[in-house]
C-alpha atoms as a PDB file:
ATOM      1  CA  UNK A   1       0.000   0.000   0.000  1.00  0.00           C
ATOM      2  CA  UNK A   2       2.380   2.095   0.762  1.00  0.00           C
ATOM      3  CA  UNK A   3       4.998   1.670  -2.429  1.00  0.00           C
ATOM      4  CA  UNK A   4       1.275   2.235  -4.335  1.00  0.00           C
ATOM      5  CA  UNK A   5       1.241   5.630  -2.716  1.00  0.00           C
ATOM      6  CA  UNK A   6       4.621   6.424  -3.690  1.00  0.00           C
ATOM      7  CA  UNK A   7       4.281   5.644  -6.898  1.00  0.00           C
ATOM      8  CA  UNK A   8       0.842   7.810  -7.237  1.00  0.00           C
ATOM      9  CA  UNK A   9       2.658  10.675  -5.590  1.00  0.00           C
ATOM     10  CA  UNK A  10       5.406  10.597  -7.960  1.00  0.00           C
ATOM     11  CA  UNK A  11       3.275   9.972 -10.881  1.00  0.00           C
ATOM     12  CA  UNK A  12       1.777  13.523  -9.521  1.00  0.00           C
ATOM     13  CA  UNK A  13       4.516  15.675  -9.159  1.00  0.00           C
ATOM     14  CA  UNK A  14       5.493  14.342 -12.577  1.00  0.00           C
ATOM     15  CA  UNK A  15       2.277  15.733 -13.761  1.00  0.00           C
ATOM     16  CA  UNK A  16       2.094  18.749 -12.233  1.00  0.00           C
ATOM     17  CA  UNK A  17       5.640  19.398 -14.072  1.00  0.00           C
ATOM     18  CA  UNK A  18       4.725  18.648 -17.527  1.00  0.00           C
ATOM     19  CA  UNK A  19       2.828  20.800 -20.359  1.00  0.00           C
ATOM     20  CA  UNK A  20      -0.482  18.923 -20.635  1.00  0.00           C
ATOM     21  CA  UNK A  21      -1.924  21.094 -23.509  1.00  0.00           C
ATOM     22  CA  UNK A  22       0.324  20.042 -26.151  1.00  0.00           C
ATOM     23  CA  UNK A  23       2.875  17.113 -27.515  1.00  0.00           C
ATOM     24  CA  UNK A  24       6.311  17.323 -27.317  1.00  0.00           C
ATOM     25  CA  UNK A  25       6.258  16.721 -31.290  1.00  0.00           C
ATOM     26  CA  UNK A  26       4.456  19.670 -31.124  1.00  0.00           C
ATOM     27  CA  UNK A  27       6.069  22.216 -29.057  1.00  0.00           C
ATOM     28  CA  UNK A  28       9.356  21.150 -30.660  1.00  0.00           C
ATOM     29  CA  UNK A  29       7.736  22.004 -34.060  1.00  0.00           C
ATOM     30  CA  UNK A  30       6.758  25.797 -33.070  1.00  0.00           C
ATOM     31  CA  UNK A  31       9.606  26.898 -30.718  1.00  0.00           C
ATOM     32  CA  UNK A  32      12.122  25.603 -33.269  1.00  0.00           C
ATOM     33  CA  UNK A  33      10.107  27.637 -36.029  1.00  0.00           C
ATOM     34  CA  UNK A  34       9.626  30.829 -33.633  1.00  0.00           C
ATOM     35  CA  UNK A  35      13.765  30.228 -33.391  1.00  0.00           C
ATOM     36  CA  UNK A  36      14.136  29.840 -37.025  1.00  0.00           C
ATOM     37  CA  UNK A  37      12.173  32.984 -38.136  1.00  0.00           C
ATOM     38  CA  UNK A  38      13.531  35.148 -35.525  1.00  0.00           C
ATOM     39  CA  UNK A  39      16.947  34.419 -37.110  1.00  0.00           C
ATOM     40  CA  UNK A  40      16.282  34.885 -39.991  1.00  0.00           C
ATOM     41  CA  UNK A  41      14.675  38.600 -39.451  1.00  0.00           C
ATOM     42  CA  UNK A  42      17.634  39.446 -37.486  1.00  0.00           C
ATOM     43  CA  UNK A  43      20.510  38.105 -40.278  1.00  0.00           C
ATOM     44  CA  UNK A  44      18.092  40.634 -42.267  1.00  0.00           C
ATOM     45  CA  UNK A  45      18.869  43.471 -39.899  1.00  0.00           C
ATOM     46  CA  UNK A  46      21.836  42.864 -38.000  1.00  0.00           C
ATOM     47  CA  UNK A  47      24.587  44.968 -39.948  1.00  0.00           C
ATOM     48  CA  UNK A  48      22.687  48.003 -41.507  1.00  0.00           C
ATOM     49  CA  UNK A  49      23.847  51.446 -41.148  1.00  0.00           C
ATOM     50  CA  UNK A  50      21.459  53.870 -39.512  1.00  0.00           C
ATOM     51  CA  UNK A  51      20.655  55.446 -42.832  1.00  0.00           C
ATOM     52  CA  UNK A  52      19.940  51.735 -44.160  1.00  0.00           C
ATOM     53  CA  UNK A  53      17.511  51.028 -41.234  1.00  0.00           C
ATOM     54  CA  UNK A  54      15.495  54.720 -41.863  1.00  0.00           C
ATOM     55  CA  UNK A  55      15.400  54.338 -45.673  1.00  0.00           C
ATOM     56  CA  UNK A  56      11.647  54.672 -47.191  1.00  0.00           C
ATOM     57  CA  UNK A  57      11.267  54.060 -50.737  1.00  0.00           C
ATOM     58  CA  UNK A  58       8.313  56.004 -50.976  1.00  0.00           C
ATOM     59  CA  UNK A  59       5.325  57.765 -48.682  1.00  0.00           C
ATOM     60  CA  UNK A  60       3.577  54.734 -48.796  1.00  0.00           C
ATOM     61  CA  UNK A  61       6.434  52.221 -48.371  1.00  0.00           C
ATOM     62  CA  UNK A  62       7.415  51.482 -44.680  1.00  0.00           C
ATOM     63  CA  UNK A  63      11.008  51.589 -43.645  1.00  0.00           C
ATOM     64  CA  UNK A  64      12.847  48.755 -42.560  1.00  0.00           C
ATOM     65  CA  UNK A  65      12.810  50.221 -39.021  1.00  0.00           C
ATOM     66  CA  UNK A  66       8.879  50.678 -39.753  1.00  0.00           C
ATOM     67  CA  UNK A  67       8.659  47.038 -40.783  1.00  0.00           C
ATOM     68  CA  UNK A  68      10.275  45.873 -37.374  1.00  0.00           C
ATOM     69  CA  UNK A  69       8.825  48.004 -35.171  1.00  0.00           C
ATOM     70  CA  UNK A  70       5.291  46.125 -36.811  1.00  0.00           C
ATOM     71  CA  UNK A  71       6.612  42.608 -36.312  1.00  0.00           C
ATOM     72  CA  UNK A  72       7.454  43.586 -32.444  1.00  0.00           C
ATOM     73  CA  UNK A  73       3.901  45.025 -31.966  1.00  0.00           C
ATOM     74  CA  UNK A  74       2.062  42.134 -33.238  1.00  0.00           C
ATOM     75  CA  UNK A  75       4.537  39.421 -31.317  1.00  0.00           C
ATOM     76  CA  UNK A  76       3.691  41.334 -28.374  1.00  0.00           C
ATOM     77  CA  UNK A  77      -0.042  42.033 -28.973  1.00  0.00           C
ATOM     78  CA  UNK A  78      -0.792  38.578 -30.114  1.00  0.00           C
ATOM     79  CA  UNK A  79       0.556  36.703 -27.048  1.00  0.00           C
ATOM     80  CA  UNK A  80      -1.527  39.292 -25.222  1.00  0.00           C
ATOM     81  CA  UNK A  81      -4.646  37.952 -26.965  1.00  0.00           C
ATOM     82  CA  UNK A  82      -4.083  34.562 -26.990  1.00  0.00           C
ATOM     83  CA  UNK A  83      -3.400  34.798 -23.064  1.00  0.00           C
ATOM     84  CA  UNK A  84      -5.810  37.337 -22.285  1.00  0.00           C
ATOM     85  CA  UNK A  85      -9.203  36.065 -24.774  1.00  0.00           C
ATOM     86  CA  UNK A  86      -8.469  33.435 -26.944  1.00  0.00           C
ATOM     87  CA  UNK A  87      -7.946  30.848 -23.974  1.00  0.00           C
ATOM     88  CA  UNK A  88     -10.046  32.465 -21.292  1.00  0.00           C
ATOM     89  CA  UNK A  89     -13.442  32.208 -22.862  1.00  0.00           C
ATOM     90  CA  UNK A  90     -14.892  28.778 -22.985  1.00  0.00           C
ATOM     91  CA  UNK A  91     -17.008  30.246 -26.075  1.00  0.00           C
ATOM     92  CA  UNK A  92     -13.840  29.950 -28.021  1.00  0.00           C
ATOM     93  CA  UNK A  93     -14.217  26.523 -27.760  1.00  0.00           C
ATOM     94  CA  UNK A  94     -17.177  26.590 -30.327  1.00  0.00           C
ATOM     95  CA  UNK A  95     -15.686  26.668 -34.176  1.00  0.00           C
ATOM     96  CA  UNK A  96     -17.441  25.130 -37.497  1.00  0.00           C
ATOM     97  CA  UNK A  97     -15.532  22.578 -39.749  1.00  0.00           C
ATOM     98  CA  UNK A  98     -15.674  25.219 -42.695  1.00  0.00           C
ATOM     99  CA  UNK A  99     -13.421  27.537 -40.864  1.00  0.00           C
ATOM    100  CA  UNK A 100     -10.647  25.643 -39.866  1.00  0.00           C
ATOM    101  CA  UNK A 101      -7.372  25.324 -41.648  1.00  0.00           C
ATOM    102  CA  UNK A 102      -4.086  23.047 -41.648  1.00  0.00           C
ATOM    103  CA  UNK A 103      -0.806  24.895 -40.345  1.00  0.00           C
ATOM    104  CA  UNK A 104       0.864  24.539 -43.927  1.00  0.00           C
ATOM    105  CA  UNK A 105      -1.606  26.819 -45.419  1.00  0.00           C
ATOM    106  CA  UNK A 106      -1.371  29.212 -42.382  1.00  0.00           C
ATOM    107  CA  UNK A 107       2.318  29.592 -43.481  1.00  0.00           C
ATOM    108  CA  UNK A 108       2.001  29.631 -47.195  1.00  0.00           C
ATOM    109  CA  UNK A 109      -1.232  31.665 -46.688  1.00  0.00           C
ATOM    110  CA  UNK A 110       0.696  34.762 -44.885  1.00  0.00           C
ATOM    111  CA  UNK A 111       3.872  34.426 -46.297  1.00  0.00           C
ATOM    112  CA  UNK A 112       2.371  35.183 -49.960  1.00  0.00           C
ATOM    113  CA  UNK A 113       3.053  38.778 -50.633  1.00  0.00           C
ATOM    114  CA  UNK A 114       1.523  38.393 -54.336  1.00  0.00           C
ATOM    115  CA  UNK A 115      -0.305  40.738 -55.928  1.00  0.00           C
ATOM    116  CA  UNK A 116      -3.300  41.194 -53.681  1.00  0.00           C
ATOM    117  CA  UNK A 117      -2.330  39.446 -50.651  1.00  0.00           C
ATOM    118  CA  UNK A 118      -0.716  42.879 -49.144  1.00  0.00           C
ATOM    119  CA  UNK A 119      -3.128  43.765 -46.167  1.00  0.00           C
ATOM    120  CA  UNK A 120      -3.481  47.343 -44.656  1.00  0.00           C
ATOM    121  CA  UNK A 121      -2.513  46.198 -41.024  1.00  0.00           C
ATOM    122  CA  UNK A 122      -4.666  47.577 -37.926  1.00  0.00           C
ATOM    123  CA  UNK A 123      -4.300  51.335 -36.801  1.00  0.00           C
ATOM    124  CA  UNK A 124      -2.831  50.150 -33.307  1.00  0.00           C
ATOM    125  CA  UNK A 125      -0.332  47.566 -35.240  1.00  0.00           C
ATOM    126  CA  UNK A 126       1.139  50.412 -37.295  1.00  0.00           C
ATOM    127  CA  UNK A 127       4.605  51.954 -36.367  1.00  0.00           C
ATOM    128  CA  UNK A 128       5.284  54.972 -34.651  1.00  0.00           C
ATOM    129  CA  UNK A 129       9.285  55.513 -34.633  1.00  0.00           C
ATOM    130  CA  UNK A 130       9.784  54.002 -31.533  1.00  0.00           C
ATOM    131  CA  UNK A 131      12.659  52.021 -32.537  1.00  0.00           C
ATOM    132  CA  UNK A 132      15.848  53.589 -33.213  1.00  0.00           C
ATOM    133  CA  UNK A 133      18.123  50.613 -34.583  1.00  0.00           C
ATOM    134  CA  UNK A 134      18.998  47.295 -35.183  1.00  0.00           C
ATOM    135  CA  UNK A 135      20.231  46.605 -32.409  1.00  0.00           C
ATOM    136  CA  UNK A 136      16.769  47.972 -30.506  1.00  0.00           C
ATOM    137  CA  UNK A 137      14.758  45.733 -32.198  1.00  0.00           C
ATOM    138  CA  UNK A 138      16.919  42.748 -32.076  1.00  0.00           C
ATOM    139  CA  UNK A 139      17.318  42.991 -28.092  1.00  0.00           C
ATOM    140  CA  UNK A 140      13.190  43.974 -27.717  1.00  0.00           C
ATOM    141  CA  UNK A 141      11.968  41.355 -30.287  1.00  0.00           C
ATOM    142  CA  UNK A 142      14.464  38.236 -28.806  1.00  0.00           C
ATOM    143  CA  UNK A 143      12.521  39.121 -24.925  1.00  0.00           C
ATOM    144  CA  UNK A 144       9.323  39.164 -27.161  1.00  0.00           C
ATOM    145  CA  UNK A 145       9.763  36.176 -28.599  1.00  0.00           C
ATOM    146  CA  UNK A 146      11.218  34.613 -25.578  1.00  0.00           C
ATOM    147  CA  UNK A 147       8.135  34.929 -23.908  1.00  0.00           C
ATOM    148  CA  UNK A 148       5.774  33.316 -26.672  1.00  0.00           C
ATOM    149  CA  UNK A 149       8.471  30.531 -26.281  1.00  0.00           C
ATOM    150  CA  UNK A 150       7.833  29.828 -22.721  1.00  0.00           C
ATOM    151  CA  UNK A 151       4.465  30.429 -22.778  1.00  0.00           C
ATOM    152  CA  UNK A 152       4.074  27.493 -25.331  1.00  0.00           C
ATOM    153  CA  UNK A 153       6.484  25.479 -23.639  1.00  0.00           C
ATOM    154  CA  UNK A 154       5.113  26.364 -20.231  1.00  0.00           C
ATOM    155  CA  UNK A 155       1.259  26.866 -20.702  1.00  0.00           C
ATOM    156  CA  UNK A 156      -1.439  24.070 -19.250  1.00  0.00           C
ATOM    157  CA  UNK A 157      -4.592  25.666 -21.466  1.00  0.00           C
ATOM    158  CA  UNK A 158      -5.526  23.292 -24.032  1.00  0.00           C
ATOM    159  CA  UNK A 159      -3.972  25.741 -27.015  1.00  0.00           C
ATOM    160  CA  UNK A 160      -5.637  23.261 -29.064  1.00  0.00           C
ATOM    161  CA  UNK A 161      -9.136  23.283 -28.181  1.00  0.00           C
ATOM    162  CA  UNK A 162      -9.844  27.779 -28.641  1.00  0.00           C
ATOM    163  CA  UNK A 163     -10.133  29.625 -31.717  1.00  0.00           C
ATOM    164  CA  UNK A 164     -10.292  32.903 -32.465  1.00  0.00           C
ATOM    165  CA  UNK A 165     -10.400  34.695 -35.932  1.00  0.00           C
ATOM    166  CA  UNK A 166      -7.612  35.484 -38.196  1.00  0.00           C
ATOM    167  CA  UNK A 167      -6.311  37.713 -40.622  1.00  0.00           C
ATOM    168  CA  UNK A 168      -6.858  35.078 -43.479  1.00  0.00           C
ATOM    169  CA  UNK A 169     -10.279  34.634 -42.746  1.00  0.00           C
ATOM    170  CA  UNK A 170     -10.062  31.579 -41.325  1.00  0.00           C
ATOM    171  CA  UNK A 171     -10.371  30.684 -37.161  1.00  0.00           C
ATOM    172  CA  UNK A 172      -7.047  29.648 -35.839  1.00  0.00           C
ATOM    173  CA  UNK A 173      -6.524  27.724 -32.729  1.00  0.00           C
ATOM    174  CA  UNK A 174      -4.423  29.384 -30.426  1.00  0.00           C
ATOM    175  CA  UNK A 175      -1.698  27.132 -31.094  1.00  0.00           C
ATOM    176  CA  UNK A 176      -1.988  27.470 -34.378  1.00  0.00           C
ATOM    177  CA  UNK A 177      -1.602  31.358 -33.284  1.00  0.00           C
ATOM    178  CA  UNK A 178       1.533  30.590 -32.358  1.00  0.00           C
ATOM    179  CA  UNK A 179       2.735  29.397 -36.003  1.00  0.00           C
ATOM    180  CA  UNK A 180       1.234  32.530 -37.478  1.00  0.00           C
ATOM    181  CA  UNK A 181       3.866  34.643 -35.283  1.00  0.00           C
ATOM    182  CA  UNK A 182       6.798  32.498 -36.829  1.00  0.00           C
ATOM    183  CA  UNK A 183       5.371  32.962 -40.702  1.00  0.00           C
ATOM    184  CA  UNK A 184       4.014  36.620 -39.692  1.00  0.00           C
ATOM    185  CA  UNK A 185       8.238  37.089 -39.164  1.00  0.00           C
ATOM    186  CA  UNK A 186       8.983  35.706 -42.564  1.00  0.00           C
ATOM    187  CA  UNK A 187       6.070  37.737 -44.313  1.00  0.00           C
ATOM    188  CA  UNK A 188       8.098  40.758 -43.116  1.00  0.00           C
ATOM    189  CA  UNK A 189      11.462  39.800 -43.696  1.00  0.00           C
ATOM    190  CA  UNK A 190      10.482  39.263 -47.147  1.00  0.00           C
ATOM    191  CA  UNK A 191       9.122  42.725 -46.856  1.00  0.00           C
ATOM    192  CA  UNK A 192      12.898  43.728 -45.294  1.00  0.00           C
ATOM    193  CA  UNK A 193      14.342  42.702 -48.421  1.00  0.00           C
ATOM    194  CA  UNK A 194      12.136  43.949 -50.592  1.00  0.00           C
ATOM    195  CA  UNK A 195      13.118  47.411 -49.357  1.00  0.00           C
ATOM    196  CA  UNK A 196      16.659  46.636 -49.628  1.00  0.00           C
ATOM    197  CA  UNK A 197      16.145  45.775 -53.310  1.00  0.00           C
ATOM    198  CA  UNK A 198      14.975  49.262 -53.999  1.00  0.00           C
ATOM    199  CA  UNK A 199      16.781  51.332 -56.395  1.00  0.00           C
ATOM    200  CA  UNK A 200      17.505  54.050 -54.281  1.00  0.00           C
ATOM    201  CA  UNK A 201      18.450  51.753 -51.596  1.00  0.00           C
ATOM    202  CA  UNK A 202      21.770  53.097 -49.746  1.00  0.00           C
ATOM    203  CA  UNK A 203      24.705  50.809 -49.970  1.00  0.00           C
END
């Protein structure tokens, strides 16, 4: 009776340690794709002069240091909401068939900058020339993204089980949240480079 209890006991603290929400399969899968974009924005950014990071091709064009100023307000805003709403309303739970789709056309569905599939972002998700280099947005946006990290890594809610709509007209669930952040970094590193391909692009 006793080596019974012992084993339930351990078999609790075991649980009480572990992430319950998701599989190991997938929180490897996201936190090594929230690594993977992050690095790749910031091999984008890393070196550029001043003048480089402040360029704007045109009145309607953001800067580079507009573009990453963006990507920190939405890493920042959407692990707000998926912390905040997304996983704190059981009527999140609800979601039709019709609305769902797979991860692999969340990436290829946001990373498409084609003609047409450029989206006038939210007032509050718009830059305001808070960031003043490279080196800014690299230190701000690795604590950013450390934090969605953990969170996944860390969280008990059932990412799996809320939804909440999403910029592709589509519900997400909040895990699924998680792999827009990593393709929403590549959509705008793509948008980095664009810039830099400019013809009146300082060198």
């Amino acid at each position: 009776m006793k080596t019974i209890s012992l084993m339930m006991l351990a078999l609790i603290l075991t649980s009480a340690g572990s992430n319950r929400s998701l599989s190991k399969k997938e929180i490897k899968y996201t936190t090594n794709y929230l690594d993977s974009s992050m690095s790749l924005a910031f091999s984008a950014v890393e070196n550029l002069s001043l003048e480089q990071w402040n360029y704007q091709p045109d009145s309607e064009t953001w800067s580079i240091a507009g573009v990453c100023e963006h990507m920190l307000i939405a890493e920042k805003n959407i692990l707000i909401l998926i912390q905040n709403k997304i996983i704190t309303d059981e009527a999140n739970r609800q979601v039709d068939d019709n609305d769902l789709i797979t991860n692999e056309e969340i990436i290829v569905g946001l990373k498409d900058r084609g003609e047409g599939k450029r989206r006038k972002t939210n007032e509050r998700f718009e830059p305001t020339g808070a960031l003043k280099s490279p080196a800014q947005f690299i230190a701000e946006y690795k604590a950013a993204r450390k934090a969605t990290m953990d969170f996944v890594k860390n969280t008990e809610a059932d990412l799996n089980a809320y939804y909440w709509a999403s910029p592709l007209g589509n519900k997400l669930s909040a895990y699924q949240w998680t792999i827009l952040l990593s393709a929403h970094a590549e959509r705008h590193t793509a948008q980095i480079i664009e810039v830099q391909s400019s013809s009146n692009y300082p060198m």
